[in-house]
N, C-alpha and C. Protein backbone atom coordinates (compact mmCIF):
# COMPACT_ATOMS: atom_id res chain seq x y z
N UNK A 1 101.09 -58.48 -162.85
CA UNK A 1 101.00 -59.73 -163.56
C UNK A 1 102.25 -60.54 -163.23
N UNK A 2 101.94 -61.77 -162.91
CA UNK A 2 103.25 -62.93 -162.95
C UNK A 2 103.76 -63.43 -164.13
N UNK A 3 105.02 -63.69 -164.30
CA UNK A 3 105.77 -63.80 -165.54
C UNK A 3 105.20 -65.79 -164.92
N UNK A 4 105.23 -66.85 -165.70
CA UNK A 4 105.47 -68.44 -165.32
C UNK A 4 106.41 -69.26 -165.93
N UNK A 5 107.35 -69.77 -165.70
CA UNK A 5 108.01 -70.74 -166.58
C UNK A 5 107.30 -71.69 -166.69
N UNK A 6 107.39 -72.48 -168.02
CA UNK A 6 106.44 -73.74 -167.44
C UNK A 6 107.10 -74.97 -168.70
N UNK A 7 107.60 -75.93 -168.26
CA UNK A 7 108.71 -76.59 -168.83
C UNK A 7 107.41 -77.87 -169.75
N UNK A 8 107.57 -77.69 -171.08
CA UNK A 8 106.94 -78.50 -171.95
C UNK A 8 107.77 -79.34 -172.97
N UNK A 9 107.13 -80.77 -172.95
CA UNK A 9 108.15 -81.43 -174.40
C UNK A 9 107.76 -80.20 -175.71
N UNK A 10 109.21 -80.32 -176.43
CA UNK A 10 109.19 -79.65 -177.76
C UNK A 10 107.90 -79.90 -178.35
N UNK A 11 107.10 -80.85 -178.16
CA UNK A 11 106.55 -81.25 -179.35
C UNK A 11 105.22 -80.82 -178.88
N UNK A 12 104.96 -80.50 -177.91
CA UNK A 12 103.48 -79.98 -177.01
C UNK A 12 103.72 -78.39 -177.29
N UNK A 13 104.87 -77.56 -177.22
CA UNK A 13 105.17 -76.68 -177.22
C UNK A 13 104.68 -76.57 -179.05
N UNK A 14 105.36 -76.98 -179.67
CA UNK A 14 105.00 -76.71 -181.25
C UNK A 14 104.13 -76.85 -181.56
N UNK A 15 102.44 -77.93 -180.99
CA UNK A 15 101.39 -78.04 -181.17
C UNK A 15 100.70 -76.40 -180.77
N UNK A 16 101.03 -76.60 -179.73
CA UNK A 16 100.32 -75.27 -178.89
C UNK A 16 100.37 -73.87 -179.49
N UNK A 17 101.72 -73.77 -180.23
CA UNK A 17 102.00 -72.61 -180.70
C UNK A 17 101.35 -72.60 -182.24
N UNK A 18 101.22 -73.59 -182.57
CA UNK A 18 100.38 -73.68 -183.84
C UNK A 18 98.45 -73.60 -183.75
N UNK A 19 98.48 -74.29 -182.67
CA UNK A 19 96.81 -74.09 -181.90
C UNK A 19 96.61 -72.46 -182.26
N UNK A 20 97.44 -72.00 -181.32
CA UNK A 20 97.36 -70.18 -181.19
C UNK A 20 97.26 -69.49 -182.55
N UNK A 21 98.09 -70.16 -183.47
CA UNK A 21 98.37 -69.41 -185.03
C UNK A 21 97.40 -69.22 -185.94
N UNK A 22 96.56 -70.59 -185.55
CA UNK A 22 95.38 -70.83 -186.15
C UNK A 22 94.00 -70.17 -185.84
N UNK A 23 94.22 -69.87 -184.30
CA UNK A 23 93.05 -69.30 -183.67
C UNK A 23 93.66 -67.53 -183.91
N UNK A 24 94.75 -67.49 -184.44
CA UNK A 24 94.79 -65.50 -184.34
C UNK A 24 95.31 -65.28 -183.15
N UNK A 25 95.69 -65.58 -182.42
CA UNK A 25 96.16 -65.28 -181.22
C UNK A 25 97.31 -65.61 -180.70
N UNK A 26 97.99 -64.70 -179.34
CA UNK A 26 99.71 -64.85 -178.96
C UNK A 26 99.17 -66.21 -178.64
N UNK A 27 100.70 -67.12 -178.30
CA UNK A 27 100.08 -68.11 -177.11
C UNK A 27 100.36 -67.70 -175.81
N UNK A 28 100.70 -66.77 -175.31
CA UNK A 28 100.28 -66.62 -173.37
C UNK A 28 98.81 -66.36 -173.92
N UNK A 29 98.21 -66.03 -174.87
CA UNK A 29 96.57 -65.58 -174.36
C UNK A 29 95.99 -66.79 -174.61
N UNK A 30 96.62 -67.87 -175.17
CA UNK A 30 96.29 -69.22 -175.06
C UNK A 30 95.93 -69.39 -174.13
N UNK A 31 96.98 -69.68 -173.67
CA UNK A 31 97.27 -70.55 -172.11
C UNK A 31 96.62 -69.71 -171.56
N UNK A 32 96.34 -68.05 -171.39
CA UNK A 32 95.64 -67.70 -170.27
C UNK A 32 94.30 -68.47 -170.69
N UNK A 33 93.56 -68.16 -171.65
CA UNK A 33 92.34 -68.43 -172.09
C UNK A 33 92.08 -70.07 -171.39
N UNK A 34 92.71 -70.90 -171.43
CA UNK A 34 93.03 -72.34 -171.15
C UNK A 34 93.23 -72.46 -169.92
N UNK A 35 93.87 -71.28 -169.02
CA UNK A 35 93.90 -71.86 -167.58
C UNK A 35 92.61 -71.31 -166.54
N UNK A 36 91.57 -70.24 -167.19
CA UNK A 36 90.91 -69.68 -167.09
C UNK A 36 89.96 -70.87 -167.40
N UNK A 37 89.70 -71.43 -168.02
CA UNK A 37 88.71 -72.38 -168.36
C UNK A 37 88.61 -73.37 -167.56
N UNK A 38 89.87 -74.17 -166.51
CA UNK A 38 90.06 -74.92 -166.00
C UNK A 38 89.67 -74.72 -164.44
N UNK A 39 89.55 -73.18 -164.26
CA UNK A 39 89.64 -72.72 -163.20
C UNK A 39 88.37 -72.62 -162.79
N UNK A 40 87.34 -72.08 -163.94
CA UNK A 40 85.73 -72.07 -164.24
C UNK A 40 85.18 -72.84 -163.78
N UNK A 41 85.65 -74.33 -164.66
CA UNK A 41 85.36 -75.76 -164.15
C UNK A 41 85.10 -76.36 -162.60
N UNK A 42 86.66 -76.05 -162.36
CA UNK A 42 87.61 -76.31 -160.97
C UNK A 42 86.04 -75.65 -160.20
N UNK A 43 85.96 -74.46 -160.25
CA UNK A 43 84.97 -73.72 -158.81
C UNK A 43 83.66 -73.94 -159.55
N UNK A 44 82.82 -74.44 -160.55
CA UNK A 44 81.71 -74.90 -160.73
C UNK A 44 81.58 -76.73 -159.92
N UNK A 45 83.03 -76.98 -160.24
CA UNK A 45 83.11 -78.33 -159.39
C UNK A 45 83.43 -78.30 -157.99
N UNK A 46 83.47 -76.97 -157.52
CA UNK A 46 83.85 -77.15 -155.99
C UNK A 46 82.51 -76.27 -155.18
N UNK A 47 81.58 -75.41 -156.66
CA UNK A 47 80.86 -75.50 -155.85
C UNK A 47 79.91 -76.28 -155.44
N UNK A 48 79.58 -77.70 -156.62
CA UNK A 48 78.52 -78.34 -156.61
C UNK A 48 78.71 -78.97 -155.43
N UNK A 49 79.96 -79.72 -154.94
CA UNK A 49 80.16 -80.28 -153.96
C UNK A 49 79.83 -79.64 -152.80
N UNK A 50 80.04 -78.38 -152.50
CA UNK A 50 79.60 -77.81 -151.13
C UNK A 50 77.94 -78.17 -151.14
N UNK A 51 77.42 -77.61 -152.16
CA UNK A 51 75.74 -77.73 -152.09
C UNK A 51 74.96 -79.15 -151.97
N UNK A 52 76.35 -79.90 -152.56
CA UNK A 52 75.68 -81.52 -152.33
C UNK A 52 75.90 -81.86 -151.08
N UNK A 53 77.15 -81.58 -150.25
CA UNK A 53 76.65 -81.87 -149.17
C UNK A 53 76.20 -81.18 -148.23
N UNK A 54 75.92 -80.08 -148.48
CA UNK A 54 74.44 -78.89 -147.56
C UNK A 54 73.44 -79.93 -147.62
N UNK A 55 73.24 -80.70 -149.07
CA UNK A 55 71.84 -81.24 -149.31
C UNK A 55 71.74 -83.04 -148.59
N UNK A 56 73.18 -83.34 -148.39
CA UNK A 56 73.13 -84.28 -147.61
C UNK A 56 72.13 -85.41 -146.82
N UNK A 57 71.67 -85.89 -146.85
CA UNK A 57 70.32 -86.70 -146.41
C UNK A 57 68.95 -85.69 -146.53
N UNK A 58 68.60 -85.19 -146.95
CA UNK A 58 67.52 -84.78 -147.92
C UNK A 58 66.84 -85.09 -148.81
N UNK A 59 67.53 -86.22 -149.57
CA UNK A 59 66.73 -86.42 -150.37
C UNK A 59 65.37 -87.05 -150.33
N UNK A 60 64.67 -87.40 -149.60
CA UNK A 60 63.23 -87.56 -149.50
C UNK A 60 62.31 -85.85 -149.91
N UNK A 61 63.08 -85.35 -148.82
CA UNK A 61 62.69 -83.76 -149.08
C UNK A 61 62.58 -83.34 -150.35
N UNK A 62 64.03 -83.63 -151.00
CA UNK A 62 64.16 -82.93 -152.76
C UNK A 62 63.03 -83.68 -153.37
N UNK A 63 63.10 -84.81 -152.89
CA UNK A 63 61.70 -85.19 -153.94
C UNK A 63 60.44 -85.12 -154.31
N UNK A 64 60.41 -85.08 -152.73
CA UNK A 64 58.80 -84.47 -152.41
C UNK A 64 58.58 -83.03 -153.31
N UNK A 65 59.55 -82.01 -153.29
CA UNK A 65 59.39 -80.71 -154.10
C UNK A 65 59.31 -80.84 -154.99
N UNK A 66 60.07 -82.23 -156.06
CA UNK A 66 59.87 -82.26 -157.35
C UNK A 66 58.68 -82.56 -157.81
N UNK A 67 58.16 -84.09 -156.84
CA UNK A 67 56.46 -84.30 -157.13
C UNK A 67 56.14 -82.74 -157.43
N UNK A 68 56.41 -82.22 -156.54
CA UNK A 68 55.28 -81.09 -156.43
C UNK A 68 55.49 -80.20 -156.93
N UNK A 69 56.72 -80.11 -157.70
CA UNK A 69 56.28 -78.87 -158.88
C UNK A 69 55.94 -79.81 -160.20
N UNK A 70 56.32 -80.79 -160.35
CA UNK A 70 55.82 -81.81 -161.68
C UNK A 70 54.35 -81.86 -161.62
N UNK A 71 53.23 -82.08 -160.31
CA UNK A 71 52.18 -81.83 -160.84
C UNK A 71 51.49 -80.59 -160.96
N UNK A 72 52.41 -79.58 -161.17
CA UNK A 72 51.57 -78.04 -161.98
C UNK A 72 52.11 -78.31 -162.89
């Protein structure tokens, strides 16, 4: 595991640590929980982009499939 410094105003720092107090929890499992979430995001958003442009001038194609599962 990596130790991180990570330089915050006092006053983000005292929110955060009160966030954690409230939820039951240290705050590194905050912040892990929080950078983990971002990261989720991050590669749900990097994968849509690869597949959008796999799908790249297609779209006549995509549509035609949609007609055609919309009329079953």
């Amino acid at each position: 595991m990596t130790a991180l410094t990570v330089r915050l105003p006092d006053e983000k720092h005292r929110r955060l640590k009160a966030l954690a107090k409230s939820r039951g929890t240290p705050l590194n499992r905050l912040i892990d929980e929080m950078t983990t979430l971002m990261l989720v995001e991050f590669d749900a958003q990097t994968r849509f982009a690869a597949r959008s442009a796999r799908g790249a001038g297609q779209e006549s194609a995509a549509l035609a499939l949609l007609d055609k599962a919309l009329q079953k």
